[in-house]
C-alpha atoms as a PDB file:
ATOM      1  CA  UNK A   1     -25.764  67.386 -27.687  1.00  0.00           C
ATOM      2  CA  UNK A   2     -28.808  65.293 -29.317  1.00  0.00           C
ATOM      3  CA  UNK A   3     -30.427  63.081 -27.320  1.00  0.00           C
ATOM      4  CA  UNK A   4     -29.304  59.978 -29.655  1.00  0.00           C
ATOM      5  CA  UNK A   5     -25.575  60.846 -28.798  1.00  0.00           C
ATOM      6  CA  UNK A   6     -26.438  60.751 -25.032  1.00  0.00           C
ATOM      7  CA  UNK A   7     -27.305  57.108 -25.347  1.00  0.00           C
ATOM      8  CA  UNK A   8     -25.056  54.451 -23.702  1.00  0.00           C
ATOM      9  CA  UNK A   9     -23.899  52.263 -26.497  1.00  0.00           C
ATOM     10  CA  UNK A  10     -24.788  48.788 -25.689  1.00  0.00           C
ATOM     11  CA  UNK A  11     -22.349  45.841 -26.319  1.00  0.00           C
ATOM     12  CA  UNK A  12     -23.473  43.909 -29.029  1.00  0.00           C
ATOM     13  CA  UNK A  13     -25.516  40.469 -27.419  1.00  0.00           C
ATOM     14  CA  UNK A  14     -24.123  37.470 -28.269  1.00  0.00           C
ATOM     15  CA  UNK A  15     -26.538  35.159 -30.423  1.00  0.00           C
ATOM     16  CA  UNK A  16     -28.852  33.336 -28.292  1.00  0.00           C
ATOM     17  CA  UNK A  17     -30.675  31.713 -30.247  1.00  0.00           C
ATOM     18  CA  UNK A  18     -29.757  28.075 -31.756  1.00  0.00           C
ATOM     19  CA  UNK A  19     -31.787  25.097 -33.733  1.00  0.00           C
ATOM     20  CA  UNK A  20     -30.730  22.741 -31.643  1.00  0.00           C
ATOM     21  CA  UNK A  21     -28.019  22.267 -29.110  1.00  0.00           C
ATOM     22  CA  UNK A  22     -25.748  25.069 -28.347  1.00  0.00           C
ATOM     23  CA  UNK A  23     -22.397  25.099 -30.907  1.00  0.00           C
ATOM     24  CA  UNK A  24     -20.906  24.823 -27.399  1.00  0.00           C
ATOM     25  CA  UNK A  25     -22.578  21.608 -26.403  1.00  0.00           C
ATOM     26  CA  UNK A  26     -21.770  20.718 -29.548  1.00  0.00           C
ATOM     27  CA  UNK A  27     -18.076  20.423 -29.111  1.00  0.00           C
ATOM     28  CA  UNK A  28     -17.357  20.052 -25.402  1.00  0.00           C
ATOM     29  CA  UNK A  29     -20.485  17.626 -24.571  1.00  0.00           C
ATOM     30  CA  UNK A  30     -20.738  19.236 -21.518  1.00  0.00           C
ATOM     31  CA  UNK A  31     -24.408  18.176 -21.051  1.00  0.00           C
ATOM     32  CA  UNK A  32     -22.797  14.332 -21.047  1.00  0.00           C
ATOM     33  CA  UNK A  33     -19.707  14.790 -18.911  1.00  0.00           C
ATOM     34  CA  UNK A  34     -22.632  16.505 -15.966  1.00  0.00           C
ATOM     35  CA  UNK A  35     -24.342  14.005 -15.984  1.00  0.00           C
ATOM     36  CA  UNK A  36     -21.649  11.143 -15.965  1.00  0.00           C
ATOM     37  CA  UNK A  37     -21.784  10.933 -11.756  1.00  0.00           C
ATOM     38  CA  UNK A  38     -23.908   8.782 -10.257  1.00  0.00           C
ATOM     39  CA  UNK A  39     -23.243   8.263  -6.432  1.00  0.00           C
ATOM     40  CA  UNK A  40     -23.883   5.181  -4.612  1.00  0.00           C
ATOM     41  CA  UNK A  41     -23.616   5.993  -1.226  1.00  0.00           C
ATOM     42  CA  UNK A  42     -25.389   9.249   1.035  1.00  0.00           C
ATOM     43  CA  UNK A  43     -22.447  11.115   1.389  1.00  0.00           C
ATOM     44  CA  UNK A  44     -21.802  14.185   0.074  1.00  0.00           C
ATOM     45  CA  UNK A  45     -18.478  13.954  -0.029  1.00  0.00           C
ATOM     46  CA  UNK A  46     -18.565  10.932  -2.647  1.00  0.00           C
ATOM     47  CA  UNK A  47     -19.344  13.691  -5.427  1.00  0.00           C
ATOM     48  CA  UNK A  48     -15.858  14.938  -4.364  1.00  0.00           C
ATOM     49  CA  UNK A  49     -14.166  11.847  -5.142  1.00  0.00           C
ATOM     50  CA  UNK A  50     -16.235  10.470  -8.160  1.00  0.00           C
ATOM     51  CA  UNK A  51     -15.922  13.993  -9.937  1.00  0.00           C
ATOM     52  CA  UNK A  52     -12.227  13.968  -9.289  1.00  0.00           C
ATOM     53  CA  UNK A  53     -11.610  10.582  -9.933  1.00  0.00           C
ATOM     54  CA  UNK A  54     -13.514  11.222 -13.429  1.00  0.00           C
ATOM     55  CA  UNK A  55     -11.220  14.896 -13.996  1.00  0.00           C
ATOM     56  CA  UNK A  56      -7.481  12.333 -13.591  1.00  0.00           C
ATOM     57  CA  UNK A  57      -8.714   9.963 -16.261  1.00  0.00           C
ATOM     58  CA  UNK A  58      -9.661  12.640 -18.840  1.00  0.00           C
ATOM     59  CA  UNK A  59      -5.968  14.269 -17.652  1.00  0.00           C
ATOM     60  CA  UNK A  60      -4.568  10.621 -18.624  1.00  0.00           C
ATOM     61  CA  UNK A  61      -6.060  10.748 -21.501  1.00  0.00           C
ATOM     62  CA  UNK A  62      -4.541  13.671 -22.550  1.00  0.00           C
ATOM     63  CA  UNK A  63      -1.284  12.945 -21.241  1.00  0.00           C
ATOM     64  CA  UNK A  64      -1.133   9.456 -23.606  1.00  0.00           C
ATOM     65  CA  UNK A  65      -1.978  11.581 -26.304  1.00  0.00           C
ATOM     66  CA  UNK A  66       1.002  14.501 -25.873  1.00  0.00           C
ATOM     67  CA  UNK A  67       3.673  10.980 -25.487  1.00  0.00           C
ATOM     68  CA  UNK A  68       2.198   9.005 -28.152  1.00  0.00           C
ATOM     69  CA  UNK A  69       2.932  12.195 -30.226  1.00  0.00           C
ATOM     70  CA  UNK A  70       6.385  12.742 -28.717  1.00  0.00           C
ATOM     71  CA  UNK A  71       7.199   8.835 -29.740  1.00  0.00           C
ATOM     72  CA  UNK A  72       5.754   9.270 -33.190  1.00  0.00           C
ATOM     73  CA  UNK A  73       7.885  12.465 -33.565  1.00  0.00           C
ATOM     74  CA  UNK A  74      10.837  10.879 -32.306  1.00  0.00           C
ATOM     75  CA  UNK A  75      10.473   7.780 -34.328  1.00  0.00           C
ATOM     76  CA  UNK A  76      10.641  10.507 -37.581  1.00  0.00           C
ATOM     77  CA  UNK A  77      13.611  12.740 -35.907  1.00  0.00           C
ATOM     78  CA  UNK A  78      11.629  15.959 -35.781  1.00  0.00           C
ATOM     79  CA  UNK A  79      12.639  16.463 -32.162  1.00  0.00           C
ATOM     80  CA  UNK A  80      11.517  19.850 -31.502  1.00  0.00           C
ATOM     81  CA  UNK A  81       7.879  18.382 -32.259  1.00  0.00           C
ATOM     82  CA  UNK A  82       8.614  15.846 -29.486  1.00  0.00           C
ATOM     83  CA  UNK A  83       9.952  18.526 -27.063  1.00  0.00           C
ATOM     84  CA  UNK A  84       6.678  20.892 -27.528  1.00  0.00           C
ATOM     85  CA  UNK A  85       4.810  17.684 -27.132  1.00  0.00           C
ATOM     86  CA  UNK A  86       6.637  16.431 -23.513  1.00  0.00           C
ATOM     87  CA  UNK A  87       6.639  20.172 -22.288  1.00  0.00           C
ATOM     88  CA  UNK A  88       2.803  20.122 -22.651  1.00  0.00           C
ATOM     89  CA  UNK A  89       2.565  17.068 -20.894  1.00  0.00           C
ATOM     90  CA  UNK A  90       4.767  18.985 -18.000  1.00  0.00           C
ATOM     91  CA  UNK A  91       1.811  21.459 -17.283  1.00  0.00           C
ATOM     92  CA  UNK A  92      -1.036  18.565 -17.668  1.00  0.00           C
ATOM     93  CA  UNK A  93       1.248  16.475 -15.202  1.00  0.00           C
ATOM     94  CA  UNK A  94       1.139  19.501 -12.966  1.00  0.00           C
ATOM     95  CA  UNK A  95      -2.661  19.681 -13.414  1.00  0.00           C
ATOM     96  CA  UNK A  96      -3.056  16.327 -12.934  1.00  0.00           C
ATOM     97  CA  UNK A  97      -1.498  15.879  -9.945  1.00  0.00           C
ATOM     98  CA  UNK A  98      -3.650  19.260  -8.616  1.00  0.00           C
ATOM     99  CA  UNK A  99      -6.100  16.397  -8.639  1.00  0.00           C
ATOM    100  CA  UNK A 100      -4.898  14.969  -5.515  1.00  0.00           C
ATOM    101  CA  UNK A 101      -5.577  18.033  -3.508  1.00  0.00           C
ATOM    102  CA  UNK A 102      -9.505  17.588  -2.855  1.00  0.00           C
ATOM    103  CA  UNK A 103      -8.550  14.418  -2.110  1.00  0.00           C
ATOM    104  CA  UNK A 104      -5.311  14.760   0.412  1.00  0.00           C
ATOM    105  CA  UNK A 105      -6.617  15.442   3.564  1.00  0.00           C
ATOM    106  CA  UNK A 106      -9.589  12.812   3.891  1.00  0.00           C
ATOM    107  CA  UNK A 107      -9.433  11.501   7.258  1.00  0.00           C
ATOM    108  CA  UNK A 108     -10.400   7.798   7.679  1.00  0.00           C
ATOM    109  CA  UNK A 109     -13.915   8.944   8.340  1.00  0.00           C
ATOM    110  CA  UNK A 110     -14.808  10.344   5.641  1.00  0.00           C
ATOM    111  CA  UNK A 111     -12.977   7.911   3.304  1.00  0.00           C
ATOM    112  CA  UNK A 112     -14.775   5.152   5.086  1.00  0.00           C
ATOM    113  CA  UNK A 113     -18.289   6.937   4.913  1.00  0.00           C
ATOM    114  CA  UNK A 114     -18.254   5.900   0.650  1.00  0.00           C
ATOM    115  CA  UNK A 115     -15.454   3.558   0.478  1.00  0.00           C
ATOM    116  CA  UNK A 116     -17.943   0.490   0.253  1.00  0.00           C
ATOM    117  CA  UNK A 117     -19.686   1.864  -2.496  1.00  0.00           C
ATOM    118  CA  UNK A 118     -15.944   1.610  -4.320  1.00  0.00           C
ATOM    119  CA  UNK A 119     -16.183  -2.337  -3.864  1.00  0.00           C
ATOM    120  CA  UNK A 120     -13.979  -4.045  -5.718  1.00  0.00           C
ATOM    121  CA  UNK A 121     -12.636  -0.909  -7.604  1.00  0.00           C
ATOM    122  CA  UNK A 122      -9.665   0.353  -7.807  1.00  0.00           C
ATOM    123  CA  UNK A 123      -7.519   3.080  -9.629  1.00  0.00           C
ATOM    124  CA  UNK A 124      -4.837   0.413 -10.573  1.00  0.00           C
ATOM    125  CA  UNK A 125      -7.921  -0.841 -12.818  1.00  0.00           C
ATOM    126  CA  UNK A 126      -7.504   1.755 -14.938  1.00  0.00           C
ATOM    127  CA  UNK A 127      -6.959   1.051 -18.605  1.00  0.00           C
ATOM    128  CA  UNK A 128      -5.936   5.167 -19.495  1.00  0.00           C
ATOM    129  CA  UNK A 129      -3.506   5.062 -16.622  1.00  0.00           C
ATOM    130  CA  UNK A 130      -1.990   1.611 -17.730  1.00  0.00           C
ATOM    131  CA  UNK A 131      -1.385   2.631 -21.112  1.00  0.00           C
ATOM    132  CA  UNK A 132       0.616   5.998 -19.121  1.00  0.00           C
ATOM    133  CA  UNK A 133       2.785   3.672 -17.347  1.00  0.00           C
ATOM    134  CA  UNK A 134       3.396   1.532 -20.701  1.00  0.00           C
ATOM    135  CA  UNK A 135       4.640   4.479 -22.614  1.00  0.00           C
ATOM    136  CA  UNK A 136       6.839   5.480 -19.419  1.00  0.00           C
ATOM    137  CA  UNK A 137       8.208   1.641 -19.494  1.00  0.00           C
ATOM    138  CA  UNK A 138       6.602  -0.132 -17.038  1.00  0.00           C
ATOM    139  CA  UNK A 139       5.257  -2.441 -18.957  1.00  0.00           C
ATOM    140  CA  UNK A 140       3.223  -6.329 -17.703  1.00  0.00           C
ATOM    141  CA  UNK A 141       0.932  -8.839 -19.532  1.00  0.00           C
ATOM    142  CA  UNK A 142      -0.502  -9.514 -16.230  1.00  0.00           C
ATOM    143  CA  UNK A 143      -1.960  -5.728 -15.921  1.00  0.00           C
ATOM    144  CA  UNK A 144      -4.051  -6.601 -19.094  1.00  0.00           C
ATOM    145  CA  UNK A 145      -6.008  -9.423 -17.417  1.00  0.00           C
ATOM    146  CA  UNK A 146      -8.438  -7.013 -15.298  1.00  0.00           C
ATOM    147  CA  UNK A 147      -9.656  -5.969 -18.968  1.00  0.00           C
ATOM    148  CA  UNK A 148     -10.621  -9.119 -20.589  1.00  0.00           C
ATOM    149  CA  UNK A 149     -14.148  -8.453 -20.322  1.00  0.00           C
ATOM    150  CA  UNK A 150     -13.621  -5.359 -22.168  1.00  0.00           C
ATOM    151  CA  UNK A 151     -12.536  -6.532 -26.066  1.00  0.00           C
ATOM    152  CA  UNK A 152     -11.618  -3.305 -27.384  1.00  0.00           C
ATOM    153  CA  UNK A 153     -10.135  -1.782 -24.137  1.00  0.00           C
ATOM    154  CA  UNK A 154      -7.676  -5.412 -23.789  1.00  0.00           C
ATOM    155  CA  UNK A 155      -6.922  -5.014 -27.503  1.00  0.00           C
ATOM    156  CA  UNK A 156      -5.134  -1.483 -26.835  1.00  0.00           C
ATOM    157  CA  UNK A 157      -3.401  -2.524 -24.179  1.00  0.00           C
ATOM    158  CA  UNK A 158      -2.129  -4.934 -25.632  1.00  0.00           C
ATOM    159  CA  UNK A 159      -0.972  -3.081 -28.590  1.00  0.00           C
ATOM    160  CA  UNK A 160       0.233  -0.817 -26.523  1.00  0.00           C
ATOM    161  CA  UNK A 161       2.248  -3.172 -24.644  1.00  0.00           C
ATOM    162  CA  UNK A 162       4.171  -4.972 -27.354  1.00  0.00           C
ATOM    163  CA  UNK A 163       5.337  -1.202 -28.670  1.00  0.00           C
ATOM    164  CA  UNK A 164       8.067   0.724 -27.992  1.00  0.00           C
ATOM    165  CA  UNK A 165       7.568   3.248 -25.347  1.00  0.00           C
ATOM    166  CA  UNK A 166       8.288   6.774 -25.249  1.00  0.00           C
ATOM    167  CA  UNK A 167      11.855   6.027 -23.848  1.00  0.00           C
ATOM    168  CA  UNK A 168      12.684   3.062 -26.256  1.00  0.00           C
ATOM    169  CA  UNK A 169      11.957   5.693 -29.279  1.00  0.00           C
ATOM    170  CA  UNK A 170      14.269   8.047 -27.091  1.00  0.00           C
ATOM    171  CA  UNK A 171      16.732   5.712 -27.129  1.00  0.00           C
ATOM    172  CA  UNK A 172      16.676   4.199 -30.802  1.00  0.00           C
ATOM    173  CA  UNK A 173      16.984   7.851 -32.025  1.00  0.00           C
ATOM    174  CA  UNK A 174      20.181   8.194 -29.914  1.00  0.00           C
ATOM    175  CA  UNK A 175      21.188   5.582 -31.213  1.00  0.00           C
ATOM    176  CA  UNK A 176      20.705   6.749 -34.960  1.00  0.00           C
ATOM    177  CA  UNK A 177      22.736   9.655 -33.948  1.00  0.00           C
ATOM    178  CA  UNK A 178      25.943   7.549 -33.301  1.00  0.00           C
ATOM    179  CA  UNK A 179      25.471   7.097 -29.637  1.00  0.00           C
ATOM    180  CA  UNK A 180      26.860   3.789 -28.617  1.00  0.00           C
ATOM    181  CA  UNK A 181      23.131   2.364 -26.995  1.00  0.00           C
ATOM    182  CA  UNK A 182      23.591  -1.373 -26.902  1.00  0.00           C
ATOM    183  CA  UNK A 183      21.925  -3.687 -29.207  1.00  0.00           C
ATOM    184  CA  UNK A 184      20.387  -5.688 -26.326  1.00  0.00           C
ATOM    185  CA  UNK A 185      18.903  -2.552 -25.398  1.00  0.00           C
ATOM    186  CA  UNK A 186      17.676  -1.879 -28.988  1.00  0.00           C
ATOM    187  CA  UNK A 187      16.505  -5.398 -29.455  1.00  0.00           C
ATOM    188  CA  UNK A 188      14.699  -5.787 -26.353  1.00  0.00           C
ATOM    189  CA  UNK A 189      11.028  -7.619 -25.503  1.00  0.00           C
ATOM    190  CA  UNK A 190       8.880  -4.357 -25.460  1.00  0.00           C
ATOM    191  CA  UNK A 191       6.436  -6.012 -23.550  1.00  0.00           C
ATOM    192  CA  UNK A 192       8.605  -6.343 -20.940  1.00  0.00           C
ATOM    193  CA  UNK A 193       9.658  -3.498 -17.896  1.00  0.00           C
ATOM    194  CA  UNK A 194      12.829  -1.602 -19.044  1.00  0.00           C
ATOM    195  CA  UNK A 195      15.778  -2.103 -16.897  1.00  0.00           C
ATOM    196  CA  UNK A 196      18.520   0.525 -16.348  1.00  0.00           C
ATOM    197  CA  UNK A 197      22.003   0.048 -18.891  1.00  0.00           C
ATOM    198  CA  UNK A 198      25.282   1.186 -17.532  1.00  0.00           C
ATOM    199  CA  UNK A 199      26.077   1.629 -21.312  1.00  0.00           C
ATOM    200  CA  UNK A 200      23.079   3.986 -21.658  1.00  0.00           C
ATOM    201  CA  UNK A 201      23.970   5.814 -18.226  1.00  0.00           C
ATOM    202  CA  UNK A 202      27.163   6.577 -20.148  1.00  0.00           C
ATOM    203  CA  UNK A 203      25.674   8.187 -23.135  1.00  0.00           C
ATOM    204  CA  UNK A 204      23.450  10.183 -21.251  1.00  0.00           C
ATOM    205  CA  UNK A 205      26.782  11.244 -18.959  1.00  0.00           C
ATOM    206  CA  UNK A 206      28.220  11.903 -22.416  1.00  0.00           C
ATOM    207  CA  UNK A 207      25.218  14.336 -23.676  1.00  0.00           C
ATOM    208  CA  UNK A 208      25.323  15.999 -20.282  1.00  0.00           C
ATOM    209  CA  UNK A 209      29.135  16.738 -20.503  1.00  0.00           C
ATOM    210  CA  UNK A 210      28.979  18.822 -23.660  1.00  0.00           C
ATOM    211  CA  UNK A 211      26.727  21.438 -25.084  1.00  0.00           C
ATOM    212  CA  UNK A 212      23.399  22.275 -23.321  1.00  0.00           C
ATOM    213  CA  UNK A 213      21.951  23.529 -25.729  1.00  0.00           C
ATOM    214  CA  UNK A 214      22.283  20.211 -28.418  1.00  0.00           C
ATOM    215  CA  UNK A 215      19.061  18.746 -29.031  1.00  0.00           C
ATOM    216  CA  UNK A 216      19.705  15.885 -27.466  1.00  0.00           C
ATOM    217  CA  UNK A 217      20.524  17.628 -23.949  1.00  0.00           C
ATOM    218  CA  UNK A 218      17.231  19.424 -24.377  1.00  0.00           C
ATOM    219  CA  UNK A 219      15.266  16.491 -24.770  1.00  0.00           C
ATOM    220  CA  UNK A 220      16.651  14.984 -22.010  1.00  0.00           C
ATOM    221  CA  UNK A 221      15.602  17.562 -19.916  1.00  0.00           C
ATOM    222  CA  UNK A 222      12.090  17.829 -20.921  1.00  0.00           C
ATOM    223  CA  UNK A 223      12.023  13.851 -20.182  1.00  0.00           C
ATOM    224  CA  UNK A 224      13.313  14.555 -16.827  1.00  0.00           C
ATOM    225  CA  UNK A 225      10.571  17.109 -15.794  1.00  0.00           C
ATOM    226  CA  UNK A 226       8.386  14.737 -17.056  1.00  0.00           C
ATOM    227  CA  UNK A 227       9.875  11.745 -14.651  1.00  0.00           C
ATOM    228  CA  UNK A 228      10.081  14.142 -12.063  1.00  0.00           C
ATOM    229  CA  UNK A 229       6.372  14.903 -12.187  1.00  0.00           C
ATOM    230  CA  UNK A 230       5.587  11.188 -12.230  1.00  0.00           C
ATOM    231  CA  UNK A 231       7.976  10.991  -9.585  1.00  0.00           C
ATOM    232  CA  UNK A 232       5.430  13.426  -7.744  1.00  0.00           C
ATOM    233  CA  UNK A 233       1.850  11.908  -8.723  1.00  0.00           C
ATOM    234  CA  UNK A 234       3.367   8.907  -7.345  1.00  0.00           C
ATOM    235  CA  UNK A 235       4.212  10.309  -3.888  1.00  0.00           C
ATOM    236  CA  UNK A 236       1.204  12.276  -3.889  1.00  0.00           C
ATOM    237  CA  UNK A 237      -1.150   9.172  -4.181  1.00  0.00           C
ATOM    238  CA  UNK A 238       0.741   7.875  -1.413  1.00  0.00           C
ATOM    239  CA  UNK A 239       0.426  10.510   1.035  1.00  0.00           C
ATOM    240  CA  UNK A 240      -3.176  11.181   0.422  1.00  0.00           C
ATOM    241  CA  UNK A 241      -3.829   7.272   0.825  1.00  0.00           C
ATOM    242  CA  UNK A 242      -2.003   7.069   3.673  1.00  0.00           C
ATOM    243  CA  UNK A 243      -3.716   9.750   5.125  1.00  0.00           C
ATOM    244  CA  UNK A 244      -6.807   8.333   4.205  1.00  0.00           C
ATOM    245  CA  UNK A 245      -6.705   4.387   5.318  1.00  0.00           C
ATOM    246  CA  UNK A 246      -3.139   4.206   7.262  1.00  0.00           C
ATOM    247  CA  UNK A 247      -2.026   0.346   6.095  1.00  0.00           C
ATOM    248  CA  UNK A 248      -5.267  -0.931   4.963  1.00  0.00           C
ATOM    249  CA  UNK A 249      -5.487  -3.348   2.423  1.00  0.00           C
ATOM    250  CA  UNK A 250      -6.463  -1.120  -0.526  1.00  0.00           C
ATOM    251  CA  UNK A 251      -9.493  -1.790  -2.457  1.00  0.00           C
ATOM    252  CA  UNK A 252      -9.348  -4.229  -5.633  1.00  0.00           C
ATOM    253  CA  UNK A 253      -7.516  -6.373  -3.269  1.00  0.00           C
ATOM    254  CA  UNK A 254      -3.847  -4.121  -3.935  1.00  0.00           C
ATOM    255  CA  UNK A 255      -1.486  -3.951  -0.893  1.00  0.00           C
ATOM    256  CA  UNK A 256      -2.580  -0.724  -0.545  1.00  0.00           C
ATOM    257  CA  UNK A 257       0.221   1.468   0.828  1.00  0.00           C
ATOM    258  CA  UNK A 258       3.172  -1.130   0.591  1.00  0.00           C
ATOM    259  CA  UNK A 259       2.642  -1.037  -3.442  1.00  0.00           C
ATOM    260  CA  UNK A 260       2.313   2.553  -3.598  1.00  0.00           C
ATOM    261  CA  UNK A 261       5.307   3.054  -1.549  1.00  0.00           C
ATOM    262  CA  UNK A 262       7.180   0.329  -3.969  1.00  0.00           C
ATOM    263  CA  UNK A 263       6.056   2.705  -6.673  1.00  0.00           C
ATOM    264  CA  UNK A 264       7.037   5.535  -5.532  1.00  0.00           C
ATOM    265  CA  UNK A 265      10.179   4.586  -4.663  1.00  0.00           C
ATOM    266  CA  UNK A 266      11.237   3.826  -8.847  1.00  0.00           C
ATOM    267  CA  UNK A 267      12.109   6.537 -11.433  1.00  0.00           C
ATOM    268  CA  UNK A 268      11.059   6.465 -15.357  1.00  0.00           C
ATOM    269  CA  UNK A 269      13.920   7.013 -17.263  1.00  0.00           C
ATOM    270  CA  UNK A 270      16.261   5.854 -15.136  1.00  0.00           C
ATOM    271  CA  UNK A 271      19.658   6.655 -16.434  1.00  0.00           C
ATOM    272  CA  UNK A 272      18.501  10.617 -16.944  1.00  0.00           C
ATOM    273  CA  UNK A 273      19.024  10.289 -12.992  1.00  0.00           C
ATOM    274  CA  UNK A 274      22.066   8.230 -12.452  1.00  0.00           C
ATOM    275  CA  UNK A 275      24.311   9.638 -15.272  1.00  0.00           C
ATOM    276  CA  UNK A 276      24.498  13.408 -13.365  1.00  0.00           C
ATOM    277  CA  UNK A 277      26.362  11.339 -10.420  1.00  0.00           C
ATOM    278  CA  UNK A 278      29.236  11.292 -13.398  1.00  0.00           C
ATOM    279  CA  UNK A 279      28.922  14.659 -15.081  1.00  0.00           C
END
């Protein structure tokens, strides 16, 4: 055997050697998302919770982006785009609410050791999470007001909170179909919080009662997972604050606990729920 057949055959190295930044950096900007953190107080465990708080609003962002495409694939009946859309958002919902899990067992201790450094901040300031509970419904003018000082952030939300959300485009497409949705439903003040029809409960009872495998059935189901995960991130946040400052006044000057339990006790989409009680 010659000696140049004995030789290991080395994997071929991947080019090292750039201009500039890496095509990598490039993309991902991974050089400005590391260096985003910048902790105010001495302890370490405030990386934890800046770092995480940082990962949920880049999962929100996402998240606005797979329902925004859901409602603007609803609004032009291709509802198999809408479905792959709200199924995506299932596993970044399930990611997202991962999030909590660095977080959920912070005793008051340690939550107290950085919780100054928070002052008047809060995660109901967030203008990515607002526009997620817009598209779920849950719309308010007064939820824009934190954001004045921000012109471009205030003009989204409140663009975002005179359209339809992702279940008024549900429901206007139903309603194409020849479902009987009421007109007061159809014709309501988007910037207002959606309230539950008996009329719409009985179109969704309908769907359920026939074929499972209609369109329309399917969709529902995907926008159940998805309330059922929201269902979750909101219980999650309250167990992990709970755990972390009991029935504190939260910070931002929210009720703390009492909201989040108010919260968590609603569901989006609420007639996906109530209608099975009649199937």
């Amino acid at each position: 055997m010659s000696h140049e057949a004995q030789e290991t055959i080395e994997p071929e190295t991947p080019h090292l050697d750039f201009a500039g930044t890496t095509p990598y950096e490039d993309y991902v900007k991974a050089d400005v998302l590391t260096h985003l953190q910048h902790t105010l107080s001495e302890d370490p465990g405030e990386m934890v919770f800046l770092v995480t708080t940082q990962v949920m609003e880049l999962w929100f962002t996402v998240i606005v982006h797979e329902w925004e495409t859901a409602a603007t694939a609803l609004r032009e009946d291709r509802v198999p785009v809408a479905i792959d859309a709200l199924k995506r958002s299932v596993r970044e919902l399930e990611a997202l609410n991962a999030s909590w899990r660095p977080l959920g067992q912070l005793t008051p201790a340690q939550f107290n050791s950085y919780r100054a450094a928070l002052g008047e901040g809060s995660g109901f300031q967030s203008a990515m999470y607002r526009r997620m509970e817009f598209l779920l419904g849950e719309k308010s003018a007064s939820m824009l007001v934190p954001h004045r000082g921000a012109p471009r952030v205030h003009a989204e939300l409140e663009k975002a909170l005179h359209e339809p959300g992702l279940y008024d485009e549900v429901l206007r497409l139903l309603a194409r179909r020849g479902h009987a949705i009421p007109d007061a439903v159809l014709r309501r003040d988007l910037s207002q919080r959606y309230d539950p029809s008996p009329e719409v409960e009985a179109v969704w009872t309908a769907v359920y009662s026939g074929d499972e495998a209609d369109e329309v059935a399917r969709l529902g189901e995907a926008l159940t997972d998805v309330a059922e995960l929201v269902w979750r991130w909101r219980n999650d946040h309250l167990v992990a604050t709970r755990r972390a400052m009991g029935a504190k006044p939260g910070t931002g000057g929210s009720a703390g606990v009492a909201w989040l339990e108010k919260r968590a006790q609603k569901n989006v989409f609420p007639e996906l729920w109530t209608a099975r009680s009649h199937v």
